[in-house]
Protein backbone atom coordinates (compact mmCIF):
# COMPACT_ATOMS: atom_id res chain seq x y z
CA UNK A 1 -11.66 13.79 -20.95
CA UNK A 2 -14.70 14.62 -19.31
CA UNK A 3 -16.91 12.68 -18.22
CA UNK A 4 -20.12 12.06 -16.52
CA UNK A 5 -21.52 8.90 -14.36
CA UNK A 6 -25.42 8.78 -14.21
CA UNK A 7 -26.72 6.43 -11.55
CA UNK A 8 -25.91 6.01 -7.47
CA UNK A 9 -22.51 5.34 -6.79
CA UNK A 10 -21.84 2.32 -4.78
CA UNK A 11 -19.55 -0.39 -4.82
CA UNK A 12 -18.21 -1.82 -8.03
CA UNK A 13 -19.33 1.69 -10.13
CA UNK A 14 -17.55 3.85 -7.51
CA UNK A 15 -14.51 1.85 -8.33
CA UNK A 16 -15.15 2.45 -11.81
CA UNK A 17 -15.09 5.79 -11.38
CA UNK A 18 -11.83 5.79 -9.12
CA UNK A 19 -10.16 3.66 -12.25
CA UNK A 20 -11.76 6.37 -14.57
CA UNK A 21 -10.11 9.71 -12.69
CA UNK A 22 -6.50 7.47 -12.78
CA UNK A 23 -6.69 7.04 -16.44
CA UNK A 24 -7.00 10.59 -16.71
CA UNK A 25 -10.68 11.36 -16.65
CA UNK A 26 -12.27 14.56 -14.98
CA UNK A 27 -15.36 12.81 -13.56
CA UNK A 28 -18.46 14.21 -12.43
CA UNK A 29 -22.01 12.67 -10.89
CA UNK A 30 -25.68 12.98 -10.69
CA UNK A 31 -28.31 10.57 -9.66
CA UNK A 32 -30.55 10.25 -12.07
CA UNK A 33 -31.50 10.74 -15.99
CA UNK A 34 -33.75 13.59 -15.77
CA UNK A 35 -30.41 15.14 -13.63
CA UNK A 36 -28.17 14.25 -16.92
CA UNK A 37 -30.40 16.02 -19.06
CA UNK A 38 -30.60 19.22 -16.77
CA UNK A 39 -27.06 19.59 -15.92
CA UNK A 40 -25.91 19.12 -20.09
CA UNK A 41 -28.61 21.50 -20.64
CA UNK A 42 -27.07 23.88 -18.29
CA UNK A 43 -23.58 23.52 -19.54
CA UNK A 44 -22.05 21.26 -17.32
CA UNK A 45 -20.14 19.67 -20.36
CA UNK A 46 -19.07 15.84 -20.73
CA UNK A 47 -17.52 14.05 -23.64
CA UNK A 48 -18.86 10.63 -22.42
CA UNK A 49 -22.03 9.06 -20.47
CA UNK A 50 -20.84 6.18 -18.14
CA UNK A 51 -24.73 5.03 -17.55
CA UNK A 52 -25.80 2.13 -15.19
CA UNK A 53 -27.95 -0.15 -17.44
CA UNK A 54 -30.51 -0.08 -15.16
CA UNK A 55 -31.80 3.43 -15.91
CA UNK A 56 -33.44 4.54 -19.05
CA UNK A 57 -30.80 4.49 -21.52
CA UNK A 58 -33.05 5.26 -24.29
CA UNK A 59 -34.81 8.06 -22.47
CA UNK A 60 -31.52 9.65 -22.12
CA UNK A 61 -30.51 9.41 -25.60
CA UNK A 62 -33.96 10.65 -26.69
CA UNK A 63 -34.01 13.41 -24.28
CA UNK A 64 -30.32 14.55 -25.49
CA UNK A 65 -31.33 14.40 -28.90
CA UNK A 66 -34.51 16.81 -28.18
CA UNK A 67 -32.27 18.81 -26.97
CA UNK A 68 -28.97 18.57 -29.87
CA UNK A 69 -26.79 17.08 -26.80
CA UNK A 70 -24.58 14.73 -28.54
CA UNK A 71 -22.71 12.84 -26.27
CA UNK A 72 -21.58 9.36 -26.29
CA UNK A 73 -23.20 6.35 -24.10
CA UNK A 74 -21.25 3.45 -22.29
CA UNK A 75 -23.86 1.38 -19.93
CA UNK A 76 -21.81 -0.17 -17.15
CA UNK A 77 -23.67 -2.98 -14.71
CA UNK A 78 -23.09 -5.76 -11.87
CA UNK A 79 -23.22 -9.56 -13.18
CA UNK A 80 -23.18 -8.69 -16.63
CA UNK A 81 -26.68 -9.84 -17.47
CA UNK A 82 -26.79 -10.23 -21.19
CA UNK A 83 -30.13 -9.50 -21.65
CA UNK A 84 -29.74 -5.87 -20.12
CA UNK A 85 -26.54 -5.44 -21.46
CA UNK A 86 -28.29 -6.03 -25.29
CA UNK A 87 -30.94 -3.76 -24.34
CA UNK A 88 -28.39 -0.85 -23.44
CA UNK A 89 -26.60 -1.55 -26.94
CA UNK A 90 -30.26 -1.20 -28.39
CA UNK A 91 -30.61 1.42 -26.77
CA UNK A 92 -27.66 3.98 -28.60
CA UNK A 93 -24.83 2.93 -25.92
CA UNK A 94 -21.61 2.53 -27.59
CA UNK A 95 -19.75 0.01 -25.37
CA UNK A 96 -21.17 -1.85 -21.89
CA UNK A 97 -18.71 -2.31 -19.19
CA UNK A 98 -19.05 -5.09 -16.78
CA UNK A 99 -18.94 -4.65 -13.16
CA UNK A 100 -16.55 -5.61 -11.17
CA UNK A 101 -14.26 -3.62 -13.35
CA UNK A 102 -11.27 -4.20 -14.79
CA UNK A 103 -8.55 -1.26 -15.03
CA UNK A 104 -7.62 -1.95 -18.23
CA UNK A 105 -10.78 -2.08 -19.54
CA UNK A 106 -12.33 1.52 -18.84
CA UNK A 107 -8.99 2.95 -20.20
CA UNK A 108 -9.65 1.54 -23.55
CA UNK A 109 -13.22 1.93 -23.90
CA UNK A 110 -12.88 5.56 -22.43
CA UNK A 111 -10.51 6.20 -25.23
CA UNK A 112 -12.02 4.19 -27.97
CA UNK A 113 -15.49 6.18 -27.64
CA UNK A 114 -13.78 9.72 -26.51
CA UNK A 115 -11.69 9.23 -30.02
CA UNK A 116 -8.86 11.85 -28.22
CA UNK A 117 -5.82 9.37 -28.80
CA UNK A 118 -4.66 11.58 -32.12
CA UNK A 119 -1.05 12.91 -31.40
CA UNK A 120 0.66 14.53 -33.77
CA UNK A 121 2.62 12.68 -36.52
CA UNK A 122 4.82 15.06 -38.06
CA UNK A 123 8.11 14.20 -39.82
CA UNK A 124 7.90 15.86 -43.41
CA UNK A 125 9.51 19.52 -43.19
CA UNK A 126 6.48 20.95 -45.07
CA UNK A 127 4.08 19.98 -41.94
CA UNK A 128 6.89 20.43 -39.68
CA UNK A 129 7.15 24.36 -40.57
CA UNK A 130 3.51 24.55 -39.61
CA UNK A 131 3.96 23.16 -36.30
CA UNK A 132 6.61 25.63 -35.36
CA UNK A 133 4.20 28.01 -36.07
CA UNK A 134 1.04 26.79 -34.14
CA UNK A 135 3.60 26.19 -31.15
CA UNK A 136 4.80 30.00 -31.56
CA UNK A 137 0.93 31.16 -31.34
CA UNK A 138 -0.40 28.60 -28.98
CA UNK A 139 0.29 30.55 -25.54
CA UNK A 140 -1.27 33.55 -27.05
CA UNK A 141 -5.47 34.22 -27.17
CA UNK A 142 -5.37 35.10 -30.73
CA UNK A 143 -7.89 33.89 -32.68
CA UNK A 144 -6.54 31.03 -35.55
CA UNK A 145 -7.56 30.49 -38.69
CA UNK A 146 -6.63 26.88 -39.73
CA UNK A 147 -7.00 26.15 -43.76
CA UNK A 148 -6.54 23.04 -45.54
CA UNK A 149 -8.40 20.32 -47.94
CA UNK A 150 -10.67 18.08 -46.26
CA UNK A 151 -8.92 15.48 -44.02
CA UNK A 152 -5.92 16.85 -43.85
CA UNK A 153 -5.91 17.21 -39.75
CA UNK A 154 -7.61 20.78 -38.60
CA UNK A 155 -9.37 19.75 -36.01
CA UNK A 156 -6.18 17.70 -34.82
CA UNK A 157 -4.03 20.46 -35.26
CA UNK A 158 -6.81 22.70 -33.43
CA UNK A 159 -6.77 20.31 -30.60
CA UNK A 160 -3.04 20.20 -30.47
CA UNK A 161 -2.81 24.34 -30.08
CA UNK A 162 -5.25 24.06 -27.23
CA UNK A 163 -2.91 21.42 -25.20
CA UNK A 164 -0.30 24.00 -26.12
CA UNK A 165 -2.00 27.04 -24.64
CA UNK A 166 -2.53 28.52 -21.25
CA UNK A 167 -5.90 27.23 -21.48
CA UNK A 168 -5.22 23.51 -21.74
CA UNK A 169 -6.59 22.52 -18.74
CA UNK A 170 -10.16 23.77 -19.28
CA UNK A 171 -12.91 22.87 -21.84
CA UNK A 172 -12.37 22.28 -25.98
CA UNK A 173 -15.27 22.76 -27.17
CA UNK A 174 -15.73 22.29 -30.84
CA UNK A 175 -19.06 23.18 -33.29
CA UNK A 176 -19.38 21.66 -36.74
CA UNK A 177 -20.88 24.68 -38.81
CA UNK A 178 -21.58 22.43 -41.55
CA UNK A 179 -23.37 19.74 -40.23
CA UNK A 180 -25.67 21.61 -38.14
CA UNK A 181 -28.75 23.85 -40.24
CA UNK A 182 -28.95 27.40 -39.82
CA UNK A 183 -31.90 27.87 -37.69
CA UNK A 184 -30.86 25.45 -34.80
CA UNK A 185 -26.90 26.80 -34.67
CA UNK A 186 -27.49 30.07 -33.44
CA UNK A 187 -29.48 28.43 -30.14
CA UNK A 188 -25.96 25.60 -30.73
CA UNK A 189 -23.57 28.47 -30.01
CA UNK A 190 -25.46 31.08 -28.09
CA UNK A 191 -28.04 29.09 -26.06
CA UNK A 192 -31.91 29.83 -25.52
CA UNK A 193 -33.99 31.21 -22.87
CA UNK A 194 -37.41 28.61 -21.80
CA UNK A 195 -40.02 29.36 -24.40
CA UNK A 196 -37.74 31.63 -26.92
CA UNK A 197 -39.50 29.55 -29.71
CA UNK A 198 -41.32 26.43 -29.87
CA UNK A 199 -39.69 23.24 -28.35
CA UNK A 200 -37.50 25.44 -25.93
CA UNK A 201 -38.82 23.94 -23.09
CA UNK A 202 -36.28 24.92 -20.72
CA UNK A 203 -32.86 27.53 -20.34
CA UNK A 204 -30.47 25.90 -22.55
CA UNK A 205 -26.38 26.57 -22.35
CA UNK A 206 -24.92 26.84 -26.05
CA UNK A 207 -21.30 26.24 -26.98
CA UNK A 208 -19.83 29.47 -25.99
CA UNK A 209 -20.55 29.71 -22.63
CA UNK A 210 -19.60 25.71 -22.33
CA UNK A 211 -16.97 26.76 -23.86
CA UNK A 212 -15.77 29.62 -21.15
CA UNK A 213 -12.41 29.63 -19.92
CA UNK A 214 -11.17 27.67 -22.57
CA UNK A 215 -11.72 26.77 -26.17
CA UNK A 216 -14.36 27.13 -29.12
CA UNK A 217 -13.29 25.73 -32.26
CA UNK A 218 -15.76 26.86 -35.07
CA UNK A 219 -15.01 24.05 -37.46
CA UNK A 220 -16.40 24.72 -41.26
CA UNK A 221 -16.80 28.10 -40.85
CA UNK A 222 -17.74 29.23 -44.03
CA UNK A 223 -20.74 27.14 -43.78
CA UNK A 224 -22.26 29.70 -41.74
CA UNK A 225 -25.47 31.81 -42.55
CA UNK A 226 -24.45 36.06 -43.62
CA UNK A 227 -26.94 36.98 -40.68
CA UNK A 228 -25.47 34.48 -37.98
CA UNK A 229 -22.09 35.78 -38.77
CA UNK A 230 -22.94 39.17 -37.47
CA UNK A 231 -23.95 38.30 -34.20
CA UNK A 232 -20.54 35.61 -33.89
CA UNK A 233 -18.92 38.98 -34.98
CA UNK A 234 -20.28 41.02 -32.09
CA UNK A 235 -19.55 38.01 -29.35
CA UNK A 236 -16.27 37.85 -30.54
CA UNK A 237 -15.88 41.65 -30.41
CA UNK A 238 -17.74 42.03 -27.24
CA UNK A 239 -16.81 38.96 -25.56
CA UNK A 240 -20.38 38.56 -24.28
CA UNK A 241 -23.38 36.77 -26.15
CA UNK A 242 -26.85 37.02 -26.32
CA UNK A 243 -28.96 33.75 -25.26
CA UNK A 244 -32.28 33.31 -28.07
CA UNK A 245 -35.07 35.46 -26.42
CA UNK A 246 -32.78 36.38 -23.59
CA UNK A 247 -33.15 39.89 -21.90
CA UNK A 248 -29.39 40.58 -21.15
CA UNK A 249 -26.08 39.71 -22.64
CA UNK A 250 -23.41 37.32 -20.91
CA UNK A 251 -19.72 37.67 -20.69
CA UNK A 252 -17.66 34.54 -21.68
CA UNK A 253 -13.87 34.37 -21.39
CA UNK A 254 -12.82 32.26 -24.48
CA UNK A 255 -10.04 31.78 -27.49
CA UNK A 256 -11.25 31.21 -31.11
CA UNK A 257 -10.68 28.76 -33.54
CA UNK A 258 -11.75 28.24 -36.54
CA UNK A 259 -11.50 25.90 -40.01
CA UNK A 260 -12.20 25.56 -43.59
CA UNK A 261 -11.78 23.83 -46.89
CA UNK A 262 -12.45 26.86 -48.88
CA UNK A 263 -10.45 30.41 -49.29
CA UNK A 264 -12.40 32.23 -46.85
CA UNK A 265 -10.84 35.72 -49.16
CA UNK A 266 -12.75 34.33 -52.61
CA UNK A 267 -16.02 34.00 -50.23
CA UNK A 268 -15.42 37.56 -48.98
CA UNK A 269 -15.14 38.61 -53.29
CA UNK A 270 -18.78 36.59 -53.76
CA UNK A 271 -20.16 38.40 -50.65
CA UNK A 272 -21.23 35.12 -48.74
CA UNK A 273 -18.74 36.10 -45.83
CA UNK A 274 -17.51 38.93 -44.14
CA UNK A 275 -15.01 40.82 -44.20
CA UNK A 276 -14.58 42.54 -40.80
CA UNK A 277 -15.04 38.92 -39.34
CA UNK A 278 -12.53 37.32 -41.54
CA UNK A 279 -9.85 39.66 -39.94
CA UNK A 280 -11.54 39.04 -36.82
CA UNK A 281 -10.72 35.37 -37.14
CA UNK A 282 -7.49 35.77 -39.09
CA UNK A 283 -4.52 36.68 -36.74
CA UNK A 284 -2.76 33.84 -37.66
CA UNK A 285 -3.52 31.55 -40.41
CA UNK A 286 -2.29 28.16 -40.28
CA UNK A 287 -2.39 26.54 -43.74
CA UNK A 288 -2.01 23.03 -43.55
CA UNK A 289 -0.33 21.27 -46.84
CA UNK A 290 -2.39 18.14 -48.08
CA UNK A 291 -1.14 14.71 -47.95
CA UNK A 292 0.47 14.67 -51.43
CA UNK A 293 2.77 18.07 -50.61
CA UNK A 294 3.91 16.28 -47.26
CA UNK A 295 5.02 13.09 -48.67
CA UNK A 296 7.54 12.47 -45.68
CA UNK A 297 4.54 12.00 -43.41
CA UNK A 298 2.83 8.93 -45.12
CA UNK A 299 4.48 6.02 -43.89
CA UNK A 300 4.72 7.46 -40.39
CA UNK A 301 0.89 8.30 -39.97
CA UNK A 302 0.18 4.49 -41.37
CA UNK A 303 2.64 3.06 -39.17
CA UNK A 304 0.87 4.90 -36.39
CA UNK A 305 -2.92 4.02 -37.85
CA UNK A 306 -1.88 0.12 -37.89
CA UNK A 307 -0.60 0.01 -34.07
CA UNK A 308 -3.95 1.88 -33.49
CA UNK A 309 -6.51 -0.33 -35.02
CA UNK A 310 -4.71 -3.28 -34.18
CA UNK A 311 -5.15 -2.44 -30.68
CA UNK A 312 -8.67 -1.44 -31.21
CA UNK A 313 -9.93 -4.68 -32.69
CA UNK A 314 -7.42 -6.48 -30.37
CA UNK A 315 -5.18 -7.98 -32.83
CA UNK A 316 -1.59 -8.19 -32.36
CA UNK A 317 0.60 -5.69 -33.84
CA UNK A 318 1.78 -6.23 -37.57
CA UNK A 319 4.37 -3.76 -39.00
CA UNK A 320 4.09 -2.64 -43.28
CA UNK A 321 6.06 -4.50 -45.97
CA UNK A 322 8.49 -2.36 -47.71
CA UNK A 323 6.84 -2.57 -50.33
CA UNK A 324 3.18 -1.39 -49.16
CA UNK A 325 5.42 1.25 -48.02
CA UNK A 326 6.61 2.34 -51.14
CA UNK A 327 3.04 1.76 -52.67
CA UNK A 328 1.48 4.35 -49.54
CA UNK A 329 4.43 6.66 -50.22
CA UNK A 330 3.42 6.56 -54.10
CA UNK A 331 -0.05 7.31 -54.01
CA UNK A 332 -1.60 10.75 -54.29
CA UNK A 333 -4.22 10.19 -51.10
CA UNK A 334 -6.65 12.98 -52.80
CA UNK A 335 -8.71 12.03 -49.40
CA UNK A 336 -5.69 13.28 -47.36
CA UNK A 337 -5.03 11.70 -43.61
CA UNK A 338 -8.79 10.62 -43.19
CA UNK A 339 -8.53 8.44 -46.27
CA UNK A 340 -5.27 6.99 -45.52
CA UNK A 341 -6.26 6.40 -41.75
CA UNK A 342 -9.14 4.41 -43.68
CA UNK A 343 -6.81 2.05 -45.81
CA UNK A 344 -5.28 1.04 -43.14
CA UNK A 345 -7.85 0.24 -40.48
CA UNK A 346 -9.05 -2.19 -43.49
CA UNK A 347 -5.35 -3.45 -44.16
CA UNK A 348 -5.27 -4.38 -40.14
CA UNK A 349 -8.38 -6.64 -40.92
CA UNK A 350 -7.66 -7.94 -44.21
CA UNK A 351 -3.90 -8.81 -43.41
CA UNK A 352 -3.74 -12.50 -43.17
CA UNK A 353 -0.05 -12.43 -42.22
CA UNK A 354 3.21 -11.69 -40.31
CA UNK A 355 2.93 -8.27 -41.38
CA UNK A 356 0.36 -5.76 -43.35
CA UNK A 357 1.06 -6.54 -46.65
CA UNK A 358 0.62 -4.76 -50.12
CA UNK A 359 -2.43 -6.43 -51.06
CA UNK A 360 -4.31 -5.62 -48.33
CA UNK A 361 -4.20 -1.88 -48.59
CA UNK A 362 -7.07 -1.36 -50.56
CA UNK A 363 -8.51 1.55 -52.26
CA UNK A 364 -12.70 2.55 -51.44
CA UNK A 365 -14.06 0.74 -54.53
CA UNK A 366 -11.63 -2.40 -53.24
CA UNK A 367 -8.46 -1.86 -55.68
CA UNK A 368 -5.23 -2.94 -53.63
CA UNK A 369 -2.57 0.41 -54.53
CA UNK A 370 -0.87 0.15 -57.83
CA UNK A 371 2.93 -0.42 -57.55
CA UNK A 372 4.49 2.88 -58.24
CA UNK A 373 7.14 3.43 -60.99
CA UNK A 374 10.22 4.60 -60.59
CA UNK A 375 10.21 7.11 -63.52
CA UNK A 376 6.79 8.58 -62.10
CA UNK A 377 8.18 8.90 -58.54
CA UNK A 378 10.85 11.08 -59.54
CA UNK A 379 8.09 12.88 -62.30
CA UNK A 380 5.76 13.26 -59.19
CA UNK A 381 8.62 14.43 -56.60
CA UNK A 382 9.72 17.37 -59.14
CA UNK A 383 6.60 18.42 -59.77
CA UNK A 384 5.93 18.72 -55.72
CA UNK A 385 9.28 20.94 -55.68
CA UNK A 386 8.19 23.01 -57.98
CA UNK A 387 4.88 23.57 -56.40
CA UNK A 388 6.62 23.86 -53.58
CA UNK A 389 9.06 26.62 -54.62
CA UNK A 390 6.06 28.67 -56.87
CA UNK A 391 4.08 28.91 -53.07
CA UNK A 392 7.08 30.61 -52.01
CA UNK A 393 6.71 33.24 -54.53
CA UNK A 394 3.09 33.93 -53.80
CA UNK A 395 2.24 37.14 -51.94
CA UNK A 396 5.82 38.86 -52.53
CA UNK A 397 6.27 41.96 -54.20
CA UNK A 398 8.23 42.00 -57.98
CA UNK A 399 11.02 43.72 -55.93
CA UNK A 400 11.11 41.46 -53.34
CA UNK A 401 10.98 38.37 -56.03
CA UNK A 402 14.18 40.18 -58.09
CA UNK A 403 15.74 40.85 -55.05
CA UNK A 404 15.61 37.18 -53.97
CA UNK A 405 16.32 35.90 -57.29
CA UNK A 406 19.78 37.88 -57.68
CA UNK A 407 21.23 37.57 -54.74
CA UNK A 408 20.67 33.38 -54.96
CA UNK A 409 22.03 33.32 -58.35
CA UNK A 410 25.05 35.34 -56.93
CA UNK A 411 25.45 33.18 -54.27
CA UNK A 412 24.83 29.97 -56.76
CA UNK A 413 28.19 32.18 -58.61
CA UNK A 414 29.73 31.90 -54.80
CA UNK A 415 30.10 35.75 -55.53
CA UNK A 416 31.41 35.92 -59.06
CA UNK A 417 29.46 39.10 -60.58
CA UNK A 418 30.44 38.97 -63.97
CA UNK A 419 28.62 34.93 -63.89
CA UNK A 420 26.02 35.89 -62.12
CA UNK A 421 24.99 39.03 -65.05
CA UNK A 422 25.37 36.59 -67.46
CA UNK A 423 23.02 34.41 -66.39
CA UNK A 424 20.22 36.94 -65.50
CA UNK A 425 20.51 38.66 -68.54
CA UNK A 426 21.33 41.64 -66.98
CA UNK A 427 24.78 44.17 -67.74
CA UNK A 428 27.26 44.04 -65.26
CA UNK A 429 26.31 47.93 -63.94
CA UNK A 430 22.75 46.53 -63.71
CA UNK A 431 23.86 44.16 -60.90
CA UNK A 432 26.45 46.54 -59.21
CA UNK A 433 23.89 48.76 -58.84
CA UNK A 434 21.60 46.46 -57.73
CA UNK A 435 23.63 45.00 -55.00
CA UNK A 436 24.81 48.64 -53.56
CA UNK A 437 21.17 49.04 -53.18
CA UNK A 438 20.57 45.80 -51.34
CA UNK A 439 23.87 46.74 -49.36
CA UNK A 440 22.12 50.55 -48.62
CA UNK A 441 19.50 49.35 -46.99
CA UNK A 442 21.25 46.65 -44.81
CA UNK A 443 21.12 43.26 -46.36
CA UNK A 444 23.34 41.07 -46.87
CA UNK A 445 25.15 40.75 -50.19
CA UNK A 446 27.65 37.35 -51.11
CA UNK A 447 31.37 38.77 -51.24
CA UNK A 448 33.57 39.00 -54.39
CA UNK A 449 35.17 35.43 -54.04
CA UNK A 450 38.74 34.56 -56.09
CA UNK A 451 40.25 36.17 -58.70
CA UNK A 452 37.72 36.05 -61.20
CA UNK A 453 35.45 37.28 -58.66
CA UNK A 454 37.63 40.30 -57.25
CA UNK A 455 38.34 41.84 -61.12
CA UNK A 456 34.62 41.38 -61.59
CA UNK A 457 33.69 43.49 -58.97
């Protein structure tokens, strides 16, 4: 994590800072606010303030905000003096550390407010596959395109390919196209020269160039404007950008990622994205199942949810009932991860005993889970196998389908030809000649096995 200490370092916030790089922390310094502002405005990135209480806290925050910096506050200060300390919180600072420090301490805050302690909880197969995958791609610079319902994990799983890749130990950097409007993201991502419109009152760094050397995760792509999606086109392309109302363009060394919750090929059929930058962004697509197709992962990811918000509200750990178990295993979780991660954080609070029981799993409008039935488990668990096996089919040629199909009934027949027509509906000639073809061009074909077997062939 990366992060930034605003005020003079002397005694107890140098020590801070010492306790801050052996947690893990890249730490850098300057003096004052004004010197904050300037050096986030000229790309020096941070994913936390540590602010001395004594300075303008609110002057920062405001002069961030003029500027779309949004980076978290912690106020730190000697003696603790409530007073201050209230006024920081006032202020927009998320936490306030006491000085002298305590070790402990900055770890926890500095992960609370960073929010980076999400590892990856995989133990279904479906999710599992996927991983394989993003570790096969991960040392490469290809650009990623990582699908999936909202909440399943993309910007996880985008985070996770980073720590995987060559470029792990310099900046992620990640955009959310959605949440920012189209006249203010292009200056986000690109940067603007002083005076390129009104309000620009000085150069500003955008997210590429923050980004260079390592990461850019364009999360929500599709959210972007037709005309803005040229010009990401060209960067990528190019791998130099244009600053708003600059004169020349600048090079940036960087790998792509990108997100979204809707099929990026129907948007290309309406016209509202393009083509050429779909491919661009394409190489590998990483399509990550929702919640309800990776039922294996449920418990595990609430196991993991209750040990973190038990820590986080400093409550000792509790582990699930069985049966809220089975109950988190038996719901669909149409909200995916980020819904589930919500029931539980509320189950940690609401559990009034040894462990998090049923009843305190509760649904957003305050229903507890309904216990599941056994007759709908096993309804609900073939109809995921069948979705399961249908994907498979999708994007295969007939041939490739028929081809599939006979040779897995033939091995189903452990070689028996004269079974294995019968139950495709095809002549016995149909299938020999079918398999000689498969044999022809070099695939494998199951063996005539016992007698039956050897006179059929």
């Amino acid at each position: 994590m990366r992060l930034l200490v605003v005020g003079q370092l002397n005694g107890q916030l140098a020590t801070a800072v010492k306790m801050a790089m052996s947690a893990g922390a890249k730490v850098s310094h300057v003096d004052s606010i004004a010197a904050a502002t300037h050096a986030l405005r000229a790309g020096q990135g941070a994913d936390l303030l540590l602010v001395d209480y004594e300075l303008d806290i609110a002057g920062l925050i405001r002069a961030n905000e003029a500027e779309r910096i949004n980076v978290p506050v912690v106020a730190c200060g000697v003696a603790a003096d409530p007073k201050k300390a209230a006024d920081a919180i006032r202020a927009g600072a998320k936490e306030f550390i006491p000085l002298p420090p305590e070790a402990e301490l900055i770890a926890a805050v500095l992960a609370a407010v960073s929010d980076e302690n999400r590892p990856m909880v995989v133990r279904d197969a479906a999710m599992q596959s996927v991983i394989a995958l993003a570790d096969q791609v991960a040392p490469s610079d290809a650009s990623i395109l990582i699908t999936g319902e909202s909440g399943v994990g993309k910007e996880v799983v985008a985070r996770y390919i980073h720590q995987k890749s060559r470029r792990a130990a310099r900046p992620f950097i990640s955009v959310n196209c959605a949440a920012i409007p189209d006249n203010l993201l292009e200056s986000e991502l690109f940067g603007h020269e002083k005076g390129a419109f009104t309000g620009a009152v000085a150069r500003r760094i955008g997210k590429f160039e923050e980004a260079n050397g390592g990461t850019l995760l364009l999360d929500e792509i599709s959210e972007m404007d037709a005309r803005l999606q040229a010009k990401l086109l060209r960067a990528i392309q190019e791998r130099e950008i244009d600053r708003v109302g600059g004169a020349k363009p600048v090079k940036v060394d960087i790998r792509i990622l990108a997100t979204s919750n809707r099929d990026l090929a129907q948007a290309v059929r309406d016209g509202t994205f393009r083509e050429d930058l779909l491919y661009r962004l394409n190489v590998v697509n990483l399509r990550l199942p929702p919640l309800r197709e990776r039922p294996g992962d449920v418990v595990a990811l609430a196991e993991h949810f209750a040990r973190k918000y038990a820590a986080a509200n400093g409550l000792a750990n509790k582990p699930i009932s069985e049966e809220a178990k089975r109950r988190l295993a038996g719901h669909a979780w149409p909200g995916n991860v980020r819904e589930l991660e919500n029931a539980i954080h509320r189950a940690v609070l609401l559990s009034s005993g040894p462990e998090v029981e049923e009843n305190a799993i509760r649904l957003p409008d305050g229903q507890p889970l309904a216990a599941v039935d056994p007759g709908a488990r096993a309804a609900q668990a073939a109809y995921q196998a069948a979705e399961t096996a249908s994907r498979a089919f999708v994007g295969q040629t007939v041939a490739a389908m028929e081809q599939q199909l006979i040779l897995d009934t033939l091995s189903h027949c452990l070689g028996n030809r004269t079974h294995a027509a019968t139950i495709l509906g095809i002549s016995i000639r149909t299938l020999r000649n079918k398999l000689k073809e498969y044999s022809d061009a070099g695939v494998a074909v199951p063996p005539p096995q016992g007698a039956m077997g050897a006179s059929a062939a």
